[in-house]
Protein backbone atom coordinates (compact mmCIF):
# COMPACT_ATOMS: atom_id res chain seq x y z
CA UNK A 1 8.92 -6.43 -72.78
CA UNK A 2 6.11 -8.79 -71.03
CA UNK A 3 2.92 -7.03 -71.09
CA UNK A 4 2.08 -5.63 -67.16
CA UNK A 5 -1.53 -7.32 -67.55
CA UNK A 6 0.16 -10.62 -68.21
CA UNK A 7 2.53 -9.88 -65.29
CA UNK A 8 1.42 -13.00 -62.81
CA UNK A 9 0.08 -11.59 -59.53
CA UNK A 10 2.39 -13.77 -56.38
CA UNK A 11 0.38 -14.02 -53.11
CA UNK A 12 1.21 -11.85 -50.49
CA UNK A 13 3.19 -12.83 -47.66
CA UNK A 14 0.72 -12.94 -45.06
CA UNK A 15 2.97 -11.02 -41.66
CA UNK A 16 3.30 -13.97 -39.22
CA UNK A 17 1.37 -12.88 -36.09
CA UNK A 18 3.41 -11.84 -32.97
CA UNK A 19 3.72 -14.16 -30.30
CA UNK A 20 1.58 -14.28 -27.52
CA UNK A 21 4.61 -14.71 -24.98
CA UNK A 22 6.79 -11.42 -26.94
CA UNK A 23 3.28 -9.31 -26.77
CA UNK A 24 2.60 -9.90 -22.79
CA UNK A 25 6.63 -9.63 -21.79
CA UNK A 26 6.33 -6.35 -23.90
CA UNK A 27 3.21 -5.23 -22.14
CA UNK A 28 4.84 -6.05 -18.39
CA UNK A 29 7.92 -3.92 -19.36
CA UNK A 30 6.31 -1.35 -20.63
CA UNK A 31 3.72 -1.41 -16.95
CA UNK A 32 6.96 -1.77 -15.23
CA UNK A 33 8.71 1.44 -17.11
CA UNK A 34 6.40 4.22 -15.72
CA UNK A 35 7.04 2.87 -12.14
CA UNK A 36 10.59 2.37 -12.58
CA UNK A 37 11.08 5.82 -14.19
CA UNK A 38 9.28 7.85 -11.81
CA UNK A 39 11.24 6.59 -9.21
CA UNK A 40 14.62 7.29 -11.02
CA UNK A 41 12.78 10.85 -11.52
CA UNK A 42 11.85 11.60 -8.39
CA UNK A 43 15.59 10.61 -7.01
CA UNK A 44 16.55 13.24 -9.39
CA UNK A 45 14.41 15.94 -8.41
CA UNK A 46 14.87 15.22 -4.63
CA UNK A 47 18.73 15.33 -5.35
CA UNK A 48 18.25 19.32 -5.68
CA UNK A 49 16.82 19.26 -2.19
CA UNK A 50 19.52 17.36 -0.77
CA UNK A 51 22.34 20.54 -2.49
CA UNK A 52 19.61 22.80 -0.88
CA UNK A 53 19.78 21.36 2.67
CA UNK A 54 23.63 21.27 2.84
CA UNK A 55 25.58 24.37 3.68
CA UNK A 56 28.88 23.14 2.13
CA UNK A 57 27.06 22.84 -0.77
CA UNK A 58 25.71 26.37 -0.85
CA UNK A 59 29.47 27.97 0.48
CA UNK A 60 30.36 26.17 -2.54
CA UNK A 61 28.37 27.90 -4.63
CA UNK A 62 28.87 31.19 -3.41
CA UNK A 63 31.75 31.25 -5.06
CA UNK A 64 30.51 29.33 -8.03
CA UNK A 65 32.08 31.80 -10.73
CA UNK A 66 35.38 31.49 -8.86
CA UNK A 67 36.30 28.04 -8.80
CA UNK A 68 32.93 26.54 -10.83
CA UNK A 69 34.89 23.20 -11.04
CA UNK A 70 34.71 22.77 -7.06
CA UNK A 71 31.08 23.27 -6.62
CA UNK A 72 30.44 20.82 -9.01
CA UNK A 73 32.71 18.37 -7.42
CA UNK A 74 30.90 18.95 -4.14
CA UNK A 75 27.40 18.81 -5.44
CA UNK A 76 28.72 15.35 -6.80
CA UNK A 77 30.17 14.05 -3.53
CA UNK A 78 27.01 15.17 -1.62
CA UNK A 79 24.08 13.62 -3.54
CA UNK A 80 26.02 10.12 -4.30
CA UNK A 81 26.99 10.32 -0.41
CA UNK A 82 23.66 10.53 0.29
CA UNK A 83 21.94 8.56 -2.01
CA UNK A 84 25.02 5.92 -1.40
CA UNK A 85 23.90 5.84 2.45
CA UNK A 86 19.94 5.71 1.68
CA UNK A 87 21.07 1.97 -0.52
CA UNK A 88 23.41 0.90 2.24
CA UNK A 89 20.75 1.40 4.82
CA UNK A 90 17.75 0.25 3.31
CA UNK A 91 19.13 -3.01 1.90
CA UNK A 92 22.60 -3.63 3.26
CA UNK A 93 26.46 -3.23 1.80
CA UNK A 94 26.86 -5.45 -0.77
CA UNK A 95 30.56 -6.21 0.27
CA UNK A 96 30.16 -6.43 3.59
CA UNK A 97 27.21 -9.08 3.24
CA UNK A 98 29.33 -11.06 0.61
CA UNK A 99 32.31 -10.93 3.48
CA UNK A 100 29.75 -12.20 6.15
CA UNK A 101 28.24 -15.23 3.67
CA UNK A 102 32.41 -16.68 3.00
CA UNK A 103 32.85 -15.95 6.78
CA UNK A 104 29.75 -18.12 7.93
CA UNK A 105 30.41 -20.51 4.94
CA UNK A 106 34.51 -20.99 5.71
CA UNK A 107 34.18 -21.08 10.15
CA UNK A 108 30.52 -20.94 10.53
CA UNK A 109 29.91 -17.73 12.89
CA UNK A 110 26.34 -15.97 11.87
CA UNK A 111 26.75 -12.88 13.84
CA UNK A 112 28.78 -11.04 11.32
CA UNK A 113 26.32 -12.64 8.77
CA UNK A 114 23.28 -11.09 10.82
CA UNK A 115 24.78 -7.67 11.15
CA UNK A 116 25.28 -7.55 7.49
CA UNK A 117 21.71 -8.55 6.54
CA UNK A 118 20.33 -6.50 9.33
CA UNK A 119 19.06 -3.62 6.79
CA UNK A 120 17.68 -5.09 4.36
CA UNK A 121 15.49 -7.23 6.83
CA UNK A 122 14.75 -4.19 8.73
CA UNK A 123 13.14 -3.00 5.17
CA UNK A 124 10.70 -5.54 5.65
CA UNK A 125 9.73 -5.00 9.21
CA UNK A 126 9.05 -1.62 8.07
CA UNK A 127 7.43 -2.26 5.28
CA UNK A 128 4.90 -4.79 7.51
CA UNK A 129 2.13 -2.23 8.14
CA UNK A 130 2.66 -0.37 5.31
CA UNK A 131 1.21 -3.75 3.33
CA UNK A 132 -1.65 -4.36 5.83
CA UNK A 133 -3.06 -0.30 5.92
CA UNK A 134 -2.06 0.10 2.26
CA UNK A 135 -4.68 -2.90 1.25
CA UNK A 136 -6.97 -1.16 3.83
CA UNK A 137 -7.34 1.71 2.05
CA UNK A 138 -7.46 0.14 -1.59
CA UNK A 139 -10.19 -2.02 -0.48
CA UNK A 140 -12.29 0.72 0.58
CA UNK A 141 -11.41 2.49 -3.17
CA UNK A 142 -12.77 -0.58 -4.62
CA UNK A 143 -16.42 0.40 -3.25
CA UNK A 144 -15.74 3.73 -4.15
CA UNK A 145 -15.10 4.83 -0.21
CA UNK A 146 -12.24 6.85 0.84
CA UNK A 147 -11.55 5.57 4.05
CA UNK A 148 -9.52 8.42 5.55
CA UNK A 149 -9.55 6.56 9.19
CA UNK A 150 -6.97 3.96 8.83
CA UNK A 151 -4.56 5.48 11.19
CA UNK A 152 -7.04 5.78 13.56
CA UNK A 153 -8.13 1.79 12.92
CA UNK A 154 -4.13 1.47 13.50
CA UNK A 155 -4.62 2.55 17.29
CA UNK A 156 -7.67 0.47 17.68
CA UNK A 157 -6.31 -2.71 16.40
CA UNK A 158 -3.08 -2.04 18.92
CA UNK A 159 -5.16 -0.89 21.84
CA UNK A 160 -7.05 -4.16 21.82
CA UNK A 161 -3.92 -6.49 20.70
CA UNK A 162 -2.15 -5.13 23.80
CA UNK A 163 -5.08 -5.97 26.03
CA UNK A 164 -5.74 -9.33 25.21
CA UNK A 165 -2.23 -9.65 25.09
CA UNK A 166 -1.54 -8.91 28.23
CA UNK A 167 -4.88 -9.94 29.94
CA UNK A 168 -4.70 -13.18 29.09
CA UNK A 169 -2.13 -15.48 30.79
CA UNK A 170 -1.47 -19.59 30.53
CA UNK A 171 -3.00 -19.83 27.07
CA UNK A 172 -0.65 -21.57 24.88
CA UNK A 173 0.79 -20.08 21.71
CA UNK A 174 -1.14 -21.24 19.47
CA UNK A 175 -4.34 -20.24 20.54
CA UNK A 176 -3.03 -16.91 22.22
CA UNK A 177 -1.32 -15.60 19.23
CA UNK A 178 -3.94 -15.86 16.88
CA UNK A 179 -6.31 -14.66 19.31
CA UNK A 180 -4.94 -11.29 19.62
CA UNK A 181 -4.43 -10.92 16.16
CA UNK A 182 -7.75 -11.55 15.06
CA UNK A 183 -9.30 -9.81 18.40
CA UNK A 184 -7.63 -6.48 16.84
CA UNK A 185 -9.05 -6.66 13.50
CA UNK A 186 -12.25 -7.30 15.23
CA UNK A 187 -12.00 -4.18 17.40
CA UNK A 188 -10.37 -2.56 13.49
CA UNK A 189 -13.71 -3.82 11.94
CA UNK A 190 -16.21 -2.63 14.50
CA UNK A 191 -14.52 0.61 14.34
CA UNK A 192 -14.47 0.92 10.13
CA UNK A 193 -17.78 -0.23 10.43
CA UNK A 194 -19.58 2.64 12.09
CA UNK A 195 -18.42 5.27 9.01
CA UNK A 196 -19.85 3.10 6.51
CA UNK A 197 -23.19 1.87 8.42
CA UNK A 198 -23.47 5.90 8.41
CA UNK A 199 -23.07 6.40 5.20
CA UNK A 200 -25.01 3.25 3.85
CA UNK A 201 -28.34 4.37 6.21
CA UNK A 202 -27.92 8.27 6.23
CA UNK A 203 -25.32 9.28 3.67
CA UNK A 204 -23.23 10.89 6.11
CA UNK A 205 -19.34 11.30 4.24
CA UNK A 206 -17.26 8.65 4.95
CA UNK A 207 -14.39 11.21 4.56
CA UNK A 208 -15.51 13.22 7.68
CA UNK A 209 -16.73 10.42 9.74
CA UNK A 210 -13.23 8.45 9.46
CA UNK A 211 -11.35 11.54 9.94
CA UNK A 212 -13.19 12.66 12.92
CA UNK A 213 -12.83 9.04 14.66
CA UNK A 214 -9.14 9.06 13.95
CA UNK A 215 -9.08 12.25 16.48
CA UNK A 216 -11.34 10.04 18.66
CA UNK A 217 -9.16 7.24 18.63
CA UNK A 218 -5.92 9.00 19.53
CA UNK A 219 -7.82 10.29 22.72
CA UNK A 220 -9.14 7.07 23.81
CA UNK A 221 -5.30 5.62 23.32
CA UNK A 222 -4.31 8.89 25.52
CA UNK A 223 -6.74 8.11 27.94
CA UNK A 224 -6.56 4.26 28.44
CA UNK A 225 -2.31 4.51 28.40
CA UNK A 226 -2.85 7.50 31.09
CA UNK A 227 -5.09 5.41 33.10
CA UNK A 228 -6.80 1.55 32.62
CA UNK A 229 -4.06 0.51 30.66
CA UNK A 230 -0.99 2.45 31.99
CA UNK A 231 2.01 0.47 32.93
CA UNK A 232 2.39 0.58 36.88
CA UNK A 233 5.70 1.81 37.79
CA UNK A 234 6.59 2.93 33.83
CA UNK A 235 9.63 5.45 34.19
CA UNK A 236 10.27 8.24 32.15
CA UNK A 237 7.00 10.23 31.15
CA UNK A 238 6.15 8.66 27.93
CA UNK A 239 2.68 6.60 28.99
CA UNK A 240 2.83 2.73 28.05
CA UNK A 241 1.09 -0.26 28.38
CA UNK A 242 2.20 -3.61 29.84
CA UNK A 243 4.49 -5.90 28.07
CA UNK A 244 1.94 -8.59 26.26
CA UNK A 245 2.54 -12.11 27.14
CA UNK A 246 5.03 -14.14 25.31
CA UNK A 247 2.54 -16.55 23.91
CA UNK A 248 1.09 -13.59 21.61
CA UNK A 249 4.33 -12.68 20.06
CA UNK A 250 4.56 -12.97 16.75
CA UNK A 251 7.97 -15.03 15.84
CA UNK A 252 10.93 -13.88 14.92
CA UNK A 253 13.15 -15.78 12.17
CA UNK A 254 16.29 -14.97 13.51
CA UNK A 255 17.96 -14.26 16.37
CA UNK A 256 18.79 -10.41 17.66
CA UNK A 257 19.41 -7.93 16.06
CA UNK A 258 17.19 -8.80 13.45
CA UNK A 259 13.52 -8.10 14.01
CA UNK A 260 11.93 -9.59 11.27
CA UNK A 261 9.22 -11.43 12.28
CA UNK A 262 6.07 -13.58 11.25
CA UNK A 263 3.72 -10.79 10.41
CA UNK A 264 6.04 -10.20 6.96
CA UNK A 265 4.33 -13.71 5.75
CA UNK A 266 1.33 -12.55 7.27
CA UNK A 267 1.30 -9.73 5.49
CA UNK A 268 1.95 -11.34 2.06
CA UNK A 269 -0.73 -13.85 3.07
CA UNK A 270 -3.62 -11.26 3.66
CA UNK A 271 -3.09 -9.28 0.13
CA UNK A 272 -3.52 -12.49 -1.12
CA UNK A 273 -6.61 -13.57 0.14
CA UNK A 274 -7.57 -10.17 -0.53
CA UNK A 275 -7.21 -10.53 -3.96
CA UNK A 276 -8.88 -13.65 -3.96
CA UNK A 277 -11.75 -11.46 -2.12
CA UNK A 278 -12.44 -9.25 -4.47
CA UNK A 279 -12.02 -11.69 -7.86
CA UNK A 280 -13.02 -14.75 -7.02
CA UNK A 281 -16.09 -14.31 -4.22
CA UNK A 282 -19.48 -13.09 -4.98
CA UNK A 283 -19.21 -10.37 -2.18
CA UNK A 284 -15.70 -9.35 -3.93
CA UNK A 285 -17.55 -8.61 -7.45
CA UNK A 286 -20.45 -7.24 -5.73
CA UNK A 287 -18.06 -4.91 -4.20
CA UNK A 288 -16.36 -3.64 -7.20
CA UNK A 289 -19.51 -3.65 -9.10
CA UNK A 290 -21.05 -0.82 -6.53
CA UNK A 291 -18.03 0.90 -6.71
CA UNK A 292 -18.23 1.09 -10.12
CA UNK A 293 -21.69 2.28 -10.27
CA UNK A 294 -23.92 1.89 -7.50
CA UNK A 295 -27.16 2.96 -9.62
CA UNK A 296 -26.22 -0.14 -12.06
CA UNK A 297 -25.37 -2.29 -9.12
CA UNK A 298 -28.67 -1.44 -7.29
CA UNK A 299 -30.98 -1.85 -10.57
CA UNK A 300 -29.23 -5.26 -10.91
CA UNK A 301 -30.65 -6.41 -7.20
CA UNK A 302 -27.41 -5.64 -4.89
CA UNK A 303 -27.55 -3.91 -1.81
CA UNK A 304 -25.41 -1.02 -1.80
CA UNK A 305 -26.15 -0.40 2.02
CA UNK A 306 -24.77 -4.20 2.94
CA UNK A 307 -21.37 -3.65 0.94
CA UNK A 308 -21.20 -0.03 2.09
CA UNK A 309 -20.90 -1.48 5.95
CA UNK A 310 -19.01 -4.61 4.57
CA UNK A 311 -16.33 -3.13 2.56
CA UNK A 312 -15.66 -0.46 5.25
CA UNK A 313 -16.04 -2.85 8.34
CA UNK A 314 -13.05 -5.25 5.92
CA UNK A 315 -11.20 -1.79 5.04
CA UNK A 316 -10.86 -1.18 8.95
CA UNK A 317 -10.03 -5.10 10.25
CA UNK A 318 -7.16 -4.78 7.70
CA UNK A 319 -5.93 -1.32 9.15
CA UNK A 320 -6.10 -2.48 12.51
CA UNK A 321 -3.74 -5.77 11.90
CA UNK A 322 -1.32 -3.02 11.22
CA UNK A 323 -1.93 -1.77 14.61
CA UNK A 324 -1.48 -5.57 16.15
CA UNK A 325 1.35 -6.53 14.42
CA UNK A 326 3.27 -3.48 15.69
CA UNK A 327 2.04 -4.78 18.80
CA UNK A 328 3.00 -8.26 18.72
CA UNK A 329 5.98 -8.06 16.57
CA UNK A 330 7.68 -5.06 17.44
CA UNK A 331 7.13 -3.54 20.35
CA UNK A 332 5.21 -5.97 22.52
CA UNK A 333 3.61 -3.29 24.36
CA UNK A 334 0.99 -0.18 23.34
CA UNK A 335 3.24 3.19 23.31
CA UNK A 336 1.75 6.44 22.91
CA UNK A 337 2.08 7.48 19.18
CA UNK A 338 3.89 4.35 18.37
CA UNK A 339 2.59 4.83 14.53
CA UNK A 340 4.69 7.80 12.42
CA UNK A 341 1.77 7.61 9.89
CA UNK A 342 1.17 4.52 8.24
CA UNK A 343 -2.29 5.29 7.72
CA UNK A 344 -1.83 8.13 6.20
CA UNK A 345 0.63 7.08 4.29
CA UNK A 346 -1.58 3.96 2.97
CA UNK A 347 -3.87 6.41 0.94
CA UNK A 348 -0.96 7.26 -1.09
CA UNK A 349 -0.11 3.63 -1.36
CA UNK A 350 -3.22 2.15 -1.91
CA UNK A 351 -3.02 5.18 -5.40
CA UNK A 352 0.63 3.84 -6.45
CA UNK A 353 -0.37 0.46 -6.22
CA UNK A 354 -3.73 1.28 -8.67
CA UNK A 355 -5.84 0.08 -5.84
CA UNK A 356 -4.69 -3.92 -6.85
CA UNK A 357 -3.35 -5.94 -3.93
CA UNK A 358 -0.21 -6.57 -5.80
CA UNK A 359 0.87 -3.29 -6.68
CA UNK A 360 -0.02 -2.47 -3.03
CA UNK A 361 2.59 -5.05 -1.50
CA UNK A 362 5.23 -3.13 -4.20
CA UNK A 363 4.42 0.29 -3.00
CA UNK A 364 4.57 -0.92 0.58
CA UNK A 365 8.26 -2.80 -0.29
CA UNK A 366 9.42 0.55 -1.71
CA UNK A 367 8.08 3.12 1.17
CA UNK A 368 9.22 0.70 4.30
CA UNK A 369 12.78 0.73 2.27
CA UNK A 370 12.83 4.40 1.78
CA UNK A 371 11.49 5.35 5.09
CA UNK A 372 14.11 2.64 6.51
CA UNK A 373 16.57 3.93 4.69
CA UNK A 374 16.47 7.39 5.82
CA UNK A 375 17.61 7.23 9.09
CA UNK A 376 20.94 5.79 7.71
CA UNK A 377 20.80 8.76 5.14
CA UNK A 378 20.34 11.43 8.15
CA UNK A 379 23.42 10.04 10.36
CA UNK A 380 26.33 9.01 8.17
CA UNK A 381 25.21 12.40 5.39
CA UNK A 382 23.64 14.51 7.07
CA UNK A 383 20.43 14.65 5.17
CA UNK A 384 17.47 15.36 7.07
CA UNK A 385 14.95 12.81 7.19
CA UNK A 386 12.43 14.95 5.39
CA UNK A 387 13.79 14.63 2.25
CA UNK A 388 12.46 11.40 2.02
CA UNK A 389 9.12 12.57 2.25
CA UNK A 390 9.84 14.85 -0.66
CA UNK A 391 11.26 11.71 -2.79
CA UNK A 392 8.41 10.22 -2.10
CA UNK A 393 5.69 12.77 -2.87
CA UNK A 394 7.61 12.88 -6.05
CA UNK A 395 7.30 9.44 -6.99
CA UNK A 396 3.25 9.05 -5.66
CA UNK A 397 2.90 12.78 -8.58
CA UNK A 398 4.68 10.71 -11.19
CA UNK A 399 3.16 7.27 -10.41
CA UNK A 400 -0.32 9.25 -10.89
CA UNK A 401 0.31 11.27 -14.06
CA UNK A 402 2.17 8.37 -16.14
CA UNK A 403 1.46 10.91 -18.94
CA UNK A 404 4.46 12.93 -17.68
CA UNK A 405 6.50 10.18 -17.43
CA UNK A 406 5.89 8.81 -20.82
CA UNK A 407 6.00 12.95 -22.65
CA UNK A 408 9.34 13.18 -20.58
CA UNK A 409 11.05 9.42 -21.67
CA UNK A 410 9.19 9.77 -24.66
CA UNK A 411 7.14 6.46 -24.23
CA UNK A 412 4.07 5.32 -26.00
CA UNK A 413 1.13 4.33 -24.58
CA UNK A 414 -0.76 0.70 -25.44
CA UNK A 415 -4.01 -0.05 -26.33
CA UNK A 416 -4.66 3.77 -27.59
CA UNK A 417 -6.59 6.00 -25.47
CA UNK A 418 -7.94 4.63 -22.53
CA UNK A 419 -11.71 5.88 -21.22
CA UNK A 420 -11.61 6.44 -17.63
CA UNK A 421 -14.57 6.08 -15.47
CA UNK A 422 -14.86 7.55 -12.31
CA UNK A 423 -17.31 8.99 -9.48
CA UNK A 424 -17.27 11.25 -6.73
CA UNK A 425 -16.51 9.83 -3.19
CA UNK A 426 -19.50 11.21 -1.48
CA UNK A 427 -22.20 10.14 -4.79
């Protein structure tokens, strides 16, 4: 038997390192789970609201011990009925818009083709404002401000979209469309402005300043559509503006009944050069440097004061092209409480979306289809609309606390434990 000292001693096989491509397609699926997961979650959840809100459900159950089989069955029947008419009207039927493609393919009619497609586009319209208030509100986040006032930004960008477009007659499109856009974020920017010149010169809370000129905003929008601005002749008693002038429409890509229009590509247009803002400007790093740390960014020679005003006066411009592209793609005309609460909805977006413009444009995609969606849901099930809400405040809890997710799915967490840095709104 060979001596183990003589033994010779073979290399090791050094382990081959992973490649790059397998460790980044790894890392998006594993970012992708938490999101994906919460939302299958909160379906879940919500699913014990919908048996809650439906009284065949609960006869059914009062006799549970009876005929246990039946409730079941019904519970069943209920939730895929209603989750079955939240798909078909947020993005279509699949088989009827397969039907309408062979149709327009085989004899060329498009109105069975448009019909068929009308949800799904309808998604987007909704989803519109959602994009431009969501990146509002995560712009403001990235100076560490919580602008609270982008609903109210909403009204002001509408109010003055409606009156230049409607005061201004014979321009050509190209000059009058553009000019109403951008006159609303003006009027949006001026308006975000004033919270964060108070902060930057007095400290005054951003929180309560935005929240009190929301209030102040809804009056003046009262006030203007009950008087200056109120529609002469307007029947019923709800108070509206004049109809804006053709030439500051946005475009539509298709023909009634589809709405969609050009403030979608707008829209996608804006988070990008938003993103482009904030990482590849000087005044975008200087931005997310204060709201990092103002202390480090002020030792280091910038002016907190200047991006205070800048980043809130940017946060409120991008609010308000909500407001104007309701204006001139929707309704082309100023109604009273034409918003249902995008701006308050755009705080929770803005946290789904981790403040990043991307993830904001997916967390706008996925509330405009839900809240679409839900109007289907409430006439062919019978669910009330509310329960929408509820699916979504489940998804915005999960979506925050990825630790649940991951303890519930039993996931593991990259790159160890991550140190979080954060500071109080008002420091």
């Amino acid at each position: 038997m060979a001596d183990l000292g003589q033994l010779e001693t073979r290399p090791t096989a050094r382990a081959k390192p992973q490649p790059v491509r397998v460790s980044l397609a790894r890392s998006a699926l594993n970012a992708l789970a938490v999101p994906v997961l919460a939302l299958f979650s909160a379906l879940v959840l919500s699913a014990f609201f919908i048996l809650g809100s439906d009284p065949v459900v609960l006869t059914a159950y009062s006799h549970f011990f009876s005929a246990p089989g039946a409730a079941l069955a019904i519970s069943w029947k209920a939730v895929t009925d209603a989750y079955t008419a939240l798909f078909i009207g947020s993005l279509g039927n699949p088989a009827q818009m397969a039907d309408a493609v062979r149709v327009w393919i085989t004899t060329g009619e498009s109105k069975a083709m448009l019909t068929a497609f009308w949800p799904i586009t309808e998604s987007l319209v909704t989803s519109t404002p959602y994009i431009f208030a969501g990146l509002a509100v995560a712009l403001g986040f990235k100076c560490g401000l919580f602008n609270i006032g982008a609903e109210g930004q909403i009204f002001i960008g509408a109010i003055v979209a409606a009156w230049v477009g409607y005061t201004f007659t014979g321009l050509p499109w190209i000059i009058h469309m553009p000019m109403t856009f951008l006159a609303g974020a003006l009027g949006g920017a001026v308006w975000g402005g004033v919270p964060g010149w108070l902060k930057a010169r007095t400290g005054a809370h951003e929180v309560i300043n935005t929240m009190m000129l929301n209030y102040v905003a809804f009056r003046l929008s009262d006030y203007l559509l009950n008087g200056p601005m109120k529609r002469g002749g307007a029947a019923g008693y709800i108070p509206i503006s004049r109809d804006i002038e053709p030439s500051a429409y946005f475009p539509k890509f298709f023909p009634d009944p589809i709405r969609l229009h050009m403030g979608f590509i707008v829209a996608l247009g804006v988070a990008v050069l938003v993103w482009w803002f904030l990482w590849k400007t000087t005044w975008g790093f200087e931005i997310r440097t204060v709201g990092a740390n103002p202390r480090a960014a002020r030792y280091a020679g910038i002016s907190v004061t200047r991006n205070f005003v800048l980043a809130m006066a940017l946060s409120g411009a991008l609010a308000a092209m909500a407001g104007a592209g309701e204006v001139m793609g929707v309704n082309h005309n100023l109604a009273s409480a034409f918003s249902p609460g995008y701006g308050f909805d755009s705080i929770a977006l803005a946290l789904m979306g981790g403040s990043h413009p991307a993830g904001v444009v997916l967390a706008a995609l996925l509330f405009g289809t839900l809240r679409n969606g839900a109007t289907k849901m409430q006439s062919l099930a019978g669910i009330p609309i509310d329960i929408i809400s509820i699916v979504q405040a489940f998804v915005i809890m999960f979506v925050a606390a990825p630790a649940i997710i991951r303890w519930i799915y039993r996931l593991k967490a990259e790159g160890g434990v991550e140190a979080i840095f954060t500071r109080g709104w008002g420091g």
